[in-house]
PDB file of N, CA and C in Angstrom:
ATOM      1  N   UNK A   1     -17.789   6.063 -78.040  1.00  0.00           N
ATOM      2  CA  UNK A   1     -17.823   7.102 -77.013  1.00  0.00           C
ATOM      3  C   UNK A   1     -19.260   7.317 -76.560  1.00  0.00           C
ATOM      4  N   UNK A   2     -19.835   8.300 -76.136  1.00  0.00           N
ATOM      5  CA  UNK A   2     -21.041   8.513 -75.193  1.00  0.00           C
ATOM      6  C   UNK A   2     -21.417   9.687 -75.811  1.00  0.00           C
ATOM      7  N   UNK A   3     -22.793   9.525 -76.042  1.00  0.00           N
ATOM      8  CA  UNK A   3     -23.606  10.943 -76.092  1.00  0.00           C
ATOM      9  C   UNK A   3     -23.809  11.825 -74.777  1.00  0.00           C
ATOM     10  N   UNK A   4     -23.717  11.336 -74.281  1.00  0.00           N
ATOM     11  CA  UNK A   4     -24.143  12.080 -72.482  1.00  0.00           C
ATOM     12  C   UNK A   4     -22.616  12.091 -71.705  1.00  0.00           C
ATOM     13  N   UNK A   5     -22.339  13.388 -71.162  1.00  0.00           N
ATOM     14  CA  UNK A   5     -21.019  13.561 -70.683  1.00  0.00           C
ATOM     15  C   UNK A   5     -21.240  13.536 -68.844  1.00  0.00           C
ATOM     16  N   UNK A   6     -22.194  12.635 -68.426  1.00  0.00           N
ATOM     17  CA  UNK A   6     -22.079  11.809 -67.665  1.00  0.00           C
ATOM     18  C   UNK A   6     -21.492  10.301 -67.588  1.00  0.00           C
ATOM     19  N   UNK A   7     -21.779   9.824 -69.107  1.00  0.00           N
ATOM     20  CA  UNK A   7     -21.399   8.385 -69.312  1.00  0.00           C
ATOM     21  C   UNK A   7     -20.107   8.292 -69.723  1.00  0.00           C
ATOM     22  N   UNK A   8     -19.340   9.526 -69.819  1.00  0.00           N
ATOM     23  CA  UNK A   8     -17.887   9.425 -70.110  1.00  0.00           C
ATOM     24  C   UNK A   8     -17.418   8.514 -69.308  1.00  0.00           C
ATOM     25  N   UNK A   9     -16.123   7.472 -69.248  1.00  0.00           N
ATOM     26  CA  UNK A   9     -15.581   6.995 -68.308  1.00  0.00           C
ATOM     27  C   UNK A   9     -13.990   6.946 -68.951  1.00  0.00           C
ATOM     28  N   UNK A  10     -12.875   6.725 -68.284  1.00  0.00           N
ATOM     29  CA  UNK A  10     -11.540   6.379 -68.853  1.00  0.00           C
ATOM     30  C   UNK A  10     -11.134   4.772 -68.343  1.00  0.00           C
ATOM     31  N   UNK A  11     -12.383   4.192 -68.092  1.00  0.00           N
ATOM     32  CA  UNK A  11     -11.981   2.601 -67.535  1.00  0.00           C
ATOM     33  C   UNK A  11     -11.554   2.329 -68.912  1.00  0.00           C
ATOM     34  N   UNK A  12     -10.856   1.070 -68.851  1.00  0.00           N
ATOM     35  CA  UNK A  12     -10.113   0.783 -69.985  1.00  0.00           C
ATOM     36  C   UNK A  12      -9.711  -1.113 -69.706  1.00  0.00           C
ATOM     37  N   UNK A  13     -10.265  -1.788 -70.653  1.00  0.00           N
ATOM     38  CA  UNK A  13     -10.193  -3.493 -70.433  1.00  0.00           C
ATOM     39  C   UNK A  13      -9.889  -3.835 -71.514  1.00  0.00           C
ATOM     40  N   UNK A  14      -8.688  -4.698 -71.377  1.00  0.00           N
ATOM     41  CA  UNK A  14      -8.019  -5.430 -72.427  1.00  0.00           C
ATOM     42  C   UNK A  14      -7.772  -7.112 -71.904  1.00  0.00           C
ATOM     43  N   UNK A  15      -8.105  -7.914 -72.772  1.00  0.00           N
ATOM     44  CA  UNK A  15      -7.611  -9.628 -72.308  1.00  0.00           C
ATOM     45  C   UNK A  15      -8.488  -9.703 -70.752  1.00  0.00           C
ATOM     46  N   UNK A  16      -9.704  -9.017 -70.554  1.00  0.00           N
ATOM     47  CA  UNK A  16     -10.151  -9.084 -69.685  1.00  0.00           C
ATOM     48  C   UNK A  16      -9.894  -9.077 -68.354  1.00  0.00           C
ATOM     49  N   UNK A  17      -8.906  -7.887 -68.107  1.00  0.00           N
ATOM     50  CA  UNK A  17      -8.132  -7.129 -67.396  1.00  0.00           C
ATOM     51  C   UNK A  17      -8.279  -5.748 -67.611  1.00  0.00           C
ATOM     52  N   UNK A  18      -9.191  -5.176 -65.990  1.00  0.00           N
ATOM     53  CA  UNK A  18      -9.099  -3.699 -66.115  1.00  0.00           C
ATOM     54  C   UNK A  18      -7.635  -3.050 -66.064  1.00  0.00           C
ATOM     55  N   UNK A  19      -7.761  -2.369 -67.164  1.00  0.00           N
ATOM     56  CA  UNK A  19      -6.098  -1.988 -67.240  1.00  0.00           C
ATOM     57  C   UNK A  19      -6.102  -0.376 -66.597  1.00  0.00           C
ATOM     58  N   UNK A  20      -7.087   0.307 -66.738  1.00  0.00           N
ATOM     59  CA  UNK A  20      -7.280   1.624 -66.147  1.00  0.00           C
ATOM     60  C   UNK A  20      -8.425   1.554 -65.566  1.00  0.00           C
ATOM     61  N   UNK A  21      -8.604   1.767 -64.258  1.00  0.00           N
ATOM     62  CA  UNK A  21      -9.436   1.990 -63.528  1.00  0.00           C
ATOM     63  C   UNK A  21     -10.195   3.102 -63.022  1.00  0.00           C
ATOM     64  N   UNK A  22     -11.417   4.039 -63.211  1.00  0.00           N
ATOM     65  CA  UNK A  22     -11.335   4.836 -62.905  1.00  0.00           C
ATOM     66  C   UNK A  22     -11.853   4.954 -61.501  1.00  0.00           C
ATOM     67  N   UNK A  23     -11.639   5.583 -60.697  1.00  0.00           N
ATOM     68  CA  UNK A  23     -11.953   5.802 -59.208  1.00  0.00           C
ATOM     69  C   UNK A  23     -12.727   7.175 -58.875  1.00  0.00           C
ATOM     70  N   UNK A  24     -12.602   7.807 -59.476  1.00  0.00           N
ATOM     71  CA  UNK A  24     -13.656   9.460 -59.205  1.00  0.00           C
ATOM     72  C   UNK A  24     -13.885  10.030 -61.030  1.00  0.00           C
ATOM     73  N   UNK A  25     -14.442  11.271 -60.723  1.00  0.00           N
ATOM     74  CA  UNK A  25     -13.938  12.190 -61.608  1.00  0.00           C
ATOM     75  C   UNK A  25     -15.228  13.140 -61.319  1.00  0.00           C
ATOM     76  N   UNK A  26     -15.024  14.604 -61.605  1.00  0.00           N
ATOM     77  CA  UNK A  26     -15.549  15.698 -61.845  1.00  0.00           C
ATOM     78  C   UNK A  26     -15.526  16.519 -63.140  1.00  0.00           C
ATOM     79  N   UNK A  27     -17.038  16.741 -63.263  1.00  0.00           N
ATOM     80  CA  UNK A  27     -17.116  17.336 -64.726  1.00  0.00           C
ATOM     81  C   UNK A  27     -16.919  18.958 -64.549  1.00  0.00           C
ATOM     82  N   UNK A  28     -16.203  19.288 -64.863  1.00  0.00           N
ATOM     83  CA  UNK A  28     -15.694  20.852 -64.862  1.00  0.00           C
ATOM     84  C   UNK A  28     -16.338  22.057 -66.018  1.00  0.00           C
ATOM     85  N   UNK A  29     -16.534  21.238 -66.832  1.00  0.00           N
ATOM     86  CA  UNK A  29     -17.774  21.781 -68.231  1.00  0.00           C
ATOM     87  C   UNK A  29     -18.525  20.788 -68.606  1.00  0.00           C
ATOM     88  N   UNK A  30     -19.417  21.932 -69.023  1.00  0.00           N
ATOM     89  CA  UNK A  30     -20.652  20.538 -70.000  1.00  0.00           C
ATOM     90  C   UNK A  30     -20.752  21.268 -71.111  1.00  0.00           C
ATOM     91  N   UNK A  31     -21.343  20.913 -72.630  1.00  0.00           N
ATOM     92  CA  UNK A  31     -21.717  21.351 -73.396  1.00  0.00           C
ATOM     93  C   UNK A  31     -20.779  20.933 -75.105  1.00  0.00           C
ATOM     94  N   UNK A  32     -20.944  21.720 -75.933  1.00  0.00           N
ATOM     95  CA  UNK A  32     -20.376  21.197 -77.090  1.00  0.00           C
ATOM     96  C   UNK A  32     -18.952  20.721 -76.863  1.00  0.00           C
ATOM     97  N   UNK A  33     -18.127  21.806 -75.909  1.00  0.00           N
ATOM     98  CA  UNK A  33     -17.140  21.004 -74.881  1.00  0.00           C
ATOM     99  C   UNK A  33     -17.176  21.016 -73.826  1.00  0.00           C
ATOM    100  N   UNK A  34     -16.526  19.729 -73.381  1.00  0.00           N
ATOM    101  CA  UNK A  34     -16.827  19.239 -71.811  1.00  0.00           C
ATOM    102  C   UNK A  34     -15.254  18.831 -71.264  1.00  0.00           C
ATOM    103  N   UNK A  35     -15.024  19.064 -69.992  1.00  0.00           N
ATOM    104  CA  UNK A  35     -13.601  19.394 -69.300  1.00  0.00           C
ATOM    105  C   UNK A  35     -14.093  18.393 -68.278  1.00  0.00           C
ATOM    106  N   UNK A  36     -13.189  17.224 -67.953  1.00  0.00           N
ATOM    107  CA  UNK A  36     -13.558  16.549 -67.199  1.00  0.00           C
ATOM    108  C   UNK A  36     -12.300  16.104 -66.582  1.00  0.00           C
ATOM    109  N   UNK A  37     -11.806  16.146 -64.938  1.00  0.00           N
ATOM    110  CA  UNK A  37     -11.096  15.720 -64.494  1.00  0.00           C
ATOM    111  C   UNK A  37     -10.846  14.252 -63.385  1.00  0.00           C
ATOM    112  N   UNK A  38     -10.146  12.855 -64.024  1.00  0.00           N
ATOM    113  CA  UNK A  38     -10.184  11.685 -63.734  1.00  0.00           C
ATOM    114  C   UNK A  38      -9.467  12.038 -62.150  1.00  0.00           C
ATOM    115  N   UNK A  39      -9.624  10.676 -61.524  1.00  0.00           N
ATOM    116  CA  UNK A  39      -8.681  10.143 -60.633  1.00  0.00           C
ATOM    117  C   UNK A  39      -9.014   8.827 -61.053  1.00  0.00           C
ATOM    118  N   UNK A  40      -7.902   8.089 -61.326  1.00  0.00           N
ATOM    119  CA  UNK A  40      -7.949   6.602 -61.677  1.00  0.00           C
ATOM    120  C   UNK A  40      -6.401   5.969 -61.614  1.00  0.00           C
ATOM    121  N   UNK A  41      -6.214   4.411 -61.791  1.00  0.00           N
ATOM    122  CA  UNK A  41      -5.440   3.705 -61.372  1.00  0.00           C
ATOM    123  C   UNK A  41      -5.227   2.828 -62.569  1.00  0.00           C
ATOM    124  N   UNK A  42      -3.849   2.382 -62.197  1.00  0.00           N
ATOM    125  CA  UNK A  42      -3.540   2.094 -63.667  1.00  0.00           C
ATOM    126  C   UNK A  42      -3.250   0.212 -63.372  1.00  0.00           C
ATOM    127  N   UNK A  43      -3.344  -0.811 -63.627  1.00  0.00           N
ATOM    128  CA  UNK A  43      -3.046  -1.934 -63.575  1.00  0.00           C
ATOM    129  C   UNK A  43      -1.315  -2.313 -63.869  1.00  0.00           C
ATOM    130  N   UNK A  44      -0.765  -2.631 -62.557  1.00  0.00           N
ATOM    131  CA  UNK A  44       0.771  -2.862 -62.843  1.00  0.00           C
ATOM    132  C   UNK A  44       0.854  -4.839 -62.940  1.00  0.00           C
ATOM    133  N   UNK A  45       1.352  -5.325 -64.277  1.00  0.00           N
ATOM    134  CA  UNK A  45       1.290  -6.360 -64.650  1.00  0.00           C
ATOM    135  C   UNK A  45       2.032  -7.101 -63.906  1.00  0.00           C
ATOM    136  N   UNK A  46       3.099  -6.688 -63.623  1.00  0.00           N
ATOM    137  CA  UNK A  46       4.170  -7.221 -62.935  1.00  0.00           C
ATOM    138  C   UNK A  46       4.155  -7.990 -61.633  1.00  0.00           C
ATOM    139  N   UNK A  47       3.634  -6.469 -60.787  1.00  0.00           N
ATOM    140  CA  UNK A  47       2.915  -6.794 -59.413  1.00  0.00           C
ATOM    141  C   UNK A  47       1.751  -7.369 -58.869  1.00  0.00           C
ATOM    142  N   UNK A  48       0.895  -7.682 -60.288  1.00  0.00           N
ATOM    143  CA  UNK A  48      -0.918  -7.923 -60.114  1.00  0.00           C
ATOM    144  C   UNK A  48      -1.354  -7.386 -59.445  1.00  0.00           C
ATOM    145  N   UNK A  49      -1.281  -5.613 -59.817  1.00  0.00           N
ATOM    146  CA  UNK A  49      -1.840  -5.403 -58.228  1.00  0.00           C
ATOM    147  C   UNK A  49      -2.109  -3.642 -59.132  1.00  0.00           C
ATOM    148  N   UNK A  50      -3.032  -2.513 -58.410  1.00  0.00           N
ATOM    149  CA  UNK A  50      -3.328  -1.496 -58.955  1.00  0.00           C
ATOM    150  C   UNK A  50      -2.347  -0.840 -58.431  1.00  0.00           C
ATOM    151  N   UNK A  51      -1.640   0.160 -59.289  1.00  0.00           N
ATOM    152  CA  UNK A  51      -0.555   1.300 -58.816  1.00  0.00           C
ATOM    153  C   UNK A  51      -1.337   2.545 -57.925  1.00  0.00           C
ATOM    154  N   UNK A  52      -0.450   3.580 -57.858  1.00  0.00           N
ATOM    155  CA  UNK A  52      -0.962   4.559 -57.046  1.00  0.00           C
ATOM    156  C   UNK A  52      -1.785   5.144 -57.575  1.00  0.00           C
ATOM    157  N   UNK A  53      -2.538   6.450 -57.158  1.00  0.00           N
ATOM    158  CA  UNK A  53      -3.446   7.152 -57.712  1.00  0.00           C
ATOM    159  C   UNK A  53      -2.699   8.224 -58.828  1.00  0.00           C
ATOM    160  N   UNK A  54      -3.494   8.403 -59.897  1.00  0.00           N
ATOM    161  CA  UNK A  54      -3.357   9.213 -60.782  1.00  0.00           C
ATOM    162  C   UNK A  54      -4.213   9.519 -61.204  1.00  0.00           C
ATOM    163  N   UNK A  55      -3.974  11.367 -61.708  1.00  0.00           N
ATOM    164  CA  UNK A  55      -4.995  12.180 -62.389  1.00  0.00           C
ATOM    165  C   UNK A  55      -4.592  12.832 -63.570  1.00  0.00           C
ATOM    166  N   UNK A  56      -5.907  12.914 -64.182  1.00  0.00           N
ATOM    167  CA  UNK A  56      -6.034  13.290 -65.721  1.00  0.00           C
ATOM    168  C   UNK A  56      -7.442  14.085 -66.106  1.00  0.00           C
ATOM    169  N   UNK A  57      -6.571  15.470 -66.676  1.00  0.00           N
ATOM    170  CA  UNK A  57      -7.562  16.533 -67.311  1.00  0.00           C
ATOM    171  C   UNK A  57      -8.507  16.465 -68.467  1.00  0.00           C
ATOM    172  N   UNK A  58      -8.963  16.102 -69.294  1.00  0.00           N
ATOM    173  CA  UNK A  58      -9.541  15.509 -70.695  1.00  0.00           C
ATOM    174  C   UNK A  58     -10.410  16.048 -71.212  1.00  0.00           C
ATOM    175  N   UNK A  59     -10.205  16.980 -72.330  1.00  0.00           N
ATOM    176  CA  UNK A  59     -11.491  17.697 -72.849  1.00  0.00           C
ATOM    177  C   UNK A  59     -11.819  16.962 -73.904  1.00  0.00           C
ATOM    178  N   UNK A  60     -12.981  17.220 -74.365  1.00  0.00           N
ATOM    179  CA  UNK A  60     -14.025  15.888 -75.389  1.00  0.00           C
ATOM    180  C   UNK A  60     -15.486  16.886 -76.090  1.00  0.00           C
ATOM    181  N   UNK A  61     -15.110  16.613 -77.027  1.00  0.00           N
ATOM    182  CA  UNK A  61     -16.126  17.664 -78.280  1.00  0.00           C
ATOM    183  C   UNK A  61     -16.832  17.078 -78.548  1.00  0.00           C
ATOM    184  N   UNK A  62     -18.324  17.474 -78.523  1.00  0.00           N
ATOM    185  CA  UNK A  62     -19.571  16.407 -79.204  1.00  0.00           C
ATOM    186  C   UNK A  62     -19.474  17.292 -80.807  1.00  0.00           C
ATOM    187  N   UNK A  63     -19.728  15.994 -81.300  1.00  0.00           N
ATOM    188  CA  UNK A  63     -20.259  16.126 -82.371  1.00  0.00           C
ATOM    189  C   UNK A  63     -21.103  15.161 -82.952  1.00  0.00           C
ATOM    190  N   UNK A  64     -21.880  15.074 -83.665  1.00  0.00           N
ATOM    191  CA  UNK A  64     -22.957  14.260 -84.324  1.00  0.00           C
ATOM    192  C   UNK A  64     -23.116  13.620 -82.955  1.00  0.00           C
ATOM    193  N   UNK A  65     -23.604  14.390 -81.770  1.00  0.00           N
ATOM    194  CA  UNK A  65     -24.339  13.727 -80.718  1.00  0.00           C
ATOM    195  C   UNK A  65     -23.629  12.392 -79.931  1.00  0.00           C
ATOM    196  N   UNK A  66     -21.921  12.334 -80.137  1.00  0.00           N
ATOM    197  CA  UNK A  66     -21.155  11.986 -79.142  1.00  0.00           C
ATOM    198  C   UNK A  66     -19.714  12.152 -78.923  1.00  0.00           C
ATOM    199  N   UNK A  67     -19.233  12.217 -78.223  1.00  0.00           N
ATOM    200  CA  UNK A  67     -18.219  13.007 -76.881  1.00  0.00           C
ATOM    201  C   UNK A  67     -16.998  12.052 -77.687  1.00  0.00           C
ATOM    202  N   UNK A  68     -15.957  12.816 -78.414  1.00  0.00           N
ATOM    203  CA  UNK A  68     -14.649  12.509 -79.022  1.00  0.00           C
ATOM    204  C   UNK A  68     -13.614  13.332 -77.719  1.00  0.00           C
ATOM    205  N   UNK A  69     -12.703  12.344 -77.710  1.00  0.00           N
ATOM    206  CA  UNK A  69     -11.190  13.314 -76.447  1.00  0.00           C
ATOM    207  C   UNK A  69     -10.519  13.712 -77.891  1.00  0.00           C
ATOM    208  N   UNK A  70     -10.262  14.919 -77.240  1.00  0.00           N
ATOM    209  CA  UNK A  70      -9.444  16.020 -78.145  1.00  0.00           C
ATOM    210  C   UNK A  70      -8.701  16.519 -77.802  1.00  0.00           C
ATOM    211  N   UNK A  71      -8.316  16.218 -76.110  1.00  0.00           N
ATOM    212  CA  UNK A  71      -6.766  16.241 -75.581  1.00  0.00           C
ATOM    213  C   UNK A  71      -7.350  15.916 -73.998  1.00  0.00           C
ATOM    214  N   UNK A  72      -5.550  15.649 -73.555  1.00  0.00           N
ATOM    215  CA  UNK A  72      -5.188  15.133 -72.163  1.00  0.00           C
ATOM    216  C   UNK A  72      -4.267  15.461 -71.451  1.00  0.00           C
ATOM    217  N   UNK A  73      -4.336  16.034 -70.532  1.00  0.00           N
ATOM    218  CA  UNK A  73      -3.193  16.143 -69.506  1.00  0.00           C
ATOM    219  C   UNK A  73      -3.645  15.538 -68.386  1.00  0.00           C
ATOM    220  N   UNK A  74      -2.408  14.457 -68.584  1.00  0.00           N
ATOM    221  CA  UNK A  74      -2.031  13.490 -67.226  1.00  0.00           C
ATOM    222  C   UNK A  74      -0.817  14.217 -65.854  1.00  0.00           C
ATOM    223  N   UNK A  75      -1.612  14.195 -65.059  1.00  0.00           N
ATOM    224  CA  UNK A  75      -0.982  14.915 -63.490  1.00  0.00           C
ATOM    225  C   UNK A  75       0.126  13.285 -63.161  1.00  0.00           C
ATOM    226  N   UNK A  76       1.189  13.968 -63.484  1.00  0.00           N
ATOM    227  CA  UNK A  76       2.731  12.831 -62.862  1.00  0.00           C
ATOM    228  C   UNK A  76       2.658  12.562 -61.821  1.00  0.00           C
ATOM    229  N   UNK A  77       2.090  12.880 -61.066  1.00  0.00           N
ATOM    230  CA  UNK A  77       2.957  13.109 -59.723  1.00  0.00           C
ATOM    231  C   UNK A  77       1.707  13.608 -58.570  1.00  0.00           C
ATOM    232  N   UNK A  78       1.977  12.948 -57.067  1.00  0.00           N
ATOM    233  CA  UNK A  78       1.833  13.887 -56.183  1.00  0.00           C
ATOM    234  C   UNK A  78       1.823  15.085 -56.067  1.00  0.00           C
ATOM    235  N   UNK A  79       3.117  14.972 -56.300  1.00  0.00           N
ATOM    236  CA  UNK A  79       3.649  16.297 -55.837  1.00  0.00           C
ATOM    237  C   UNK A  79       3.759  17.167 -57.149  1.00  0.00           C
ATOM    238  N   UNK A  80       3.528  16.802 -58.216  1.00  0.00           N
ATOM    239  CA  UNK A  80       2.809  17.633 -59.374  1.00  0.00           C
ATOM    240  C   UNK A  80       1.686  18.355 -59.137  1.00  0.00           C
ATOM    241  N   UNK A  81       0.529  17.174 -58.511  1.00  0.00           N
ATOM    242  CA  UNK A  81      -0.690  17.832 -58.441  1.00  0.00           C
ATOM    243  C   UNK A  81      -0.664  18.839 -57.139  1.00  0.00           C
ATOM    244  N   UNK A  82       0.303  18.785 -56.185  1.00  0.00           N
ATOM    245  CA  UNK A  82       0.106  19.467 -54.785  1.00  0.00           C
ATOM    246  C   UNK A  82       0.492  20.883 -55.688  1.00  0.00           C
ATOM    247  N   UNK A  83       2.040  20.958 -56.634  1.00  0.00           N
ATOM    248  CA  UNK A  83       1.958  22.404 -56.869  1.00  0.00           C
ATOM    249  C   UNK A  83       0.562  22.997 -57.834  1.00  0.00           C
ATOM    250  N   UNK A  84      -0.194  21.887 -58.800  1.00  0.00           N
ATOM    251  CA  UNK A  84      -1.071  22.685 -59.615  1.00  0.00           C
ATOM    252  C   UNK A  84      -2.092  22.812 -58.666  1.00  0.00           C
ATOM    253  N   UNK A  85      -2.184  22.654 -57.063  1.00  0.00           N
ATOM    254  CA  UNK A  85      -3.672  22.863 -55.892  1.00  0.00           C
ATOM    255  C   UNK A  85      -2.529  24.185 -55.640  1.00  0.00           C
ATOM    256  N   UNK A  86      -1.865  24.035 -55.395  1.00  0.00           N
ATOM    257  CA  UNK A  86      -0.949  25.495 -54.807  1.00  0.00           C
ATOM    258  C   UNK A  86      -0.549  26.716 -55.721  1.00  0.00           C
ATOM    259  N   UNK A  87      -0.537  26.729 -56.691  1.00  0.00           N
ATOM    260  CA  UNK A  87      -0.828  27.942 -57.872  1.00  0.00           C
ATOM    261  C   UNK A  87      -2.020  27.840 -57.884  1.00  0.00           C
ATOM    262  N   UNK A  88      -2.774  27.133 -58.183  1.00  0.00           N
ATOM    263  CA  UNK A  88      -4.011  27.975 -58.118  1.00  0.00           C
ATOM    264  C   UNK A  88      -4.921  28.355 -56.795  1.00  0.00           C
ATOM    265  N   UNK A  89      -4.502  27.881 -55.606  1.00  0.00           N
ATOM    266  CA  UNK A  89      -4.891  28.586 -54.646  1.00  0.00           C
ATOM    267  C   UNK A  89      -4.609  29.951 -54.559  1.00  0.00           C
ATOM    268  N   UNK A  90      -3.044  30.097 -54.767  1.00  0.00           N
ATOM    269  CA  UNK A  90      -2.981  31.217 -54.734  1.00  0.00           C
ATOM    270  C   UNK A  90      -3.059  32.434 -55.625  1.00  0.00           C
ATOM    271  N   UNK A  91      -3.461  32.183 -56.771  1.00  0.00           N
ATOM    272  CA  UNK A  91      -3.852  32.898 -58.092  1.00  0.00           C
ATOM    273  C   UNK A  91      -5.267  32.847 -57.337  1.00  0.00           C
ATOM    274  N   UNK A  92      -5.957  32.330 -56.684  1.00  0.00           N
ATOM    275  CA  UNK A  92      -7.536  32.795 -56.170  1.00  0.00           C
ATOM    276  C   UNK A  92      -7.107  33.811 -55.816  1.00  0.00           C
ATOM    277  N   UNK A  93      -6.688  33.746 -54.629  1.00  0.00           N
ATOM    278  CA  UNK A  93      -6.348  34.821 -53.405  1.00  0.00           C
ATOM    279  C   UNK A  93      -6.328  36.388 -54.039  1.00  0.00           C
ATOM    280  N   UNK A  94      -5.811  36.286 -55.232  1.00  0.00           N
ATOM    281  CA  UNK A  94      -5.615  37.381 -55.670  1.00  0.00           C
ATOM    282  C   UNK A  94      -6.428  38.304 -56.357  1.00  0.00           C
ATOM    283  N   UNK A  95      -6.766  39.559 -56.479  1.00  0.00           N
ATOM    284  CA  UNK A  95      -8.312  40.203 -56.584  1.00  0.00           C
ATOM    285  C   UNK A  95      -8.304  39.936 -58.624  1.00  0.00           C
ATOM    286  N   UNK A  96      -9.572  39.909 -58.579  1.00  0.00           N
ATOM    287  CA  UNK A  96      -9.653  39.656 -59.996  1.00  0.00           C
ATOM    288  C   UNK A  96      -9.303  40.581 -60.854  1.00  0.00           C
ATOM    289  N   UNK A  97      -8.627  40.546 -61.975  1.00  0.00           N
ATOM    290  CA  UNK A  97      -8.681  41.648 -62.911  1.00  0.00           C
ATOM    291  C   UNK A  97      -9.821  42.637 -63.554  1.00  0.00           C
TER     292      UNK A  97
END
């Protein structure tokens, strides 16, 4: 893994084939934990060819000075991620407690 939670990545190569690709991501925390959200692509064997876009939440704990994942939530769907942009738009909207 990476000491620096810039150098995180979720690319992923097996038999010398990127099997996960990553295409973006934004770091949402930094520090002893760090919240980092992917957009990446997954390699479909079948088709030789990269599937659609997919996203993934991933928090990662340093310890002894590098970045372990300590959980993941993978966004299914489009239209998964359109409702988690649409609850929380509208949980903004709303005055803070």
């Amino acid at each position: 893994m990476a000491s620096d939670v810039n150098d995180i990545t979720i690319n992923f190569e097996e038999d010398n084939i990127l099997k996960v690709k990553e295409l973006d991501k934004v770091i949402l925390s930094k520090g002893a934990w760090a919240t980092i959200i992917f957009k990446y692509q997954q390699w479909d064997a079948k088709n030789e060819k990269y599937g659609q876009d997919c996203y993934s939440i991933r928090r990662y704990q340093k310890r002894n000075d590098i970045y372990s994942q300590k959980s993941k939530f993978n966004i299914s769907s489009r239209e998964q991620a359109n409702k988690i942009i649409d609850a929380l738009q509208k949980w903004m909207q709303e005055p803070a407690a």
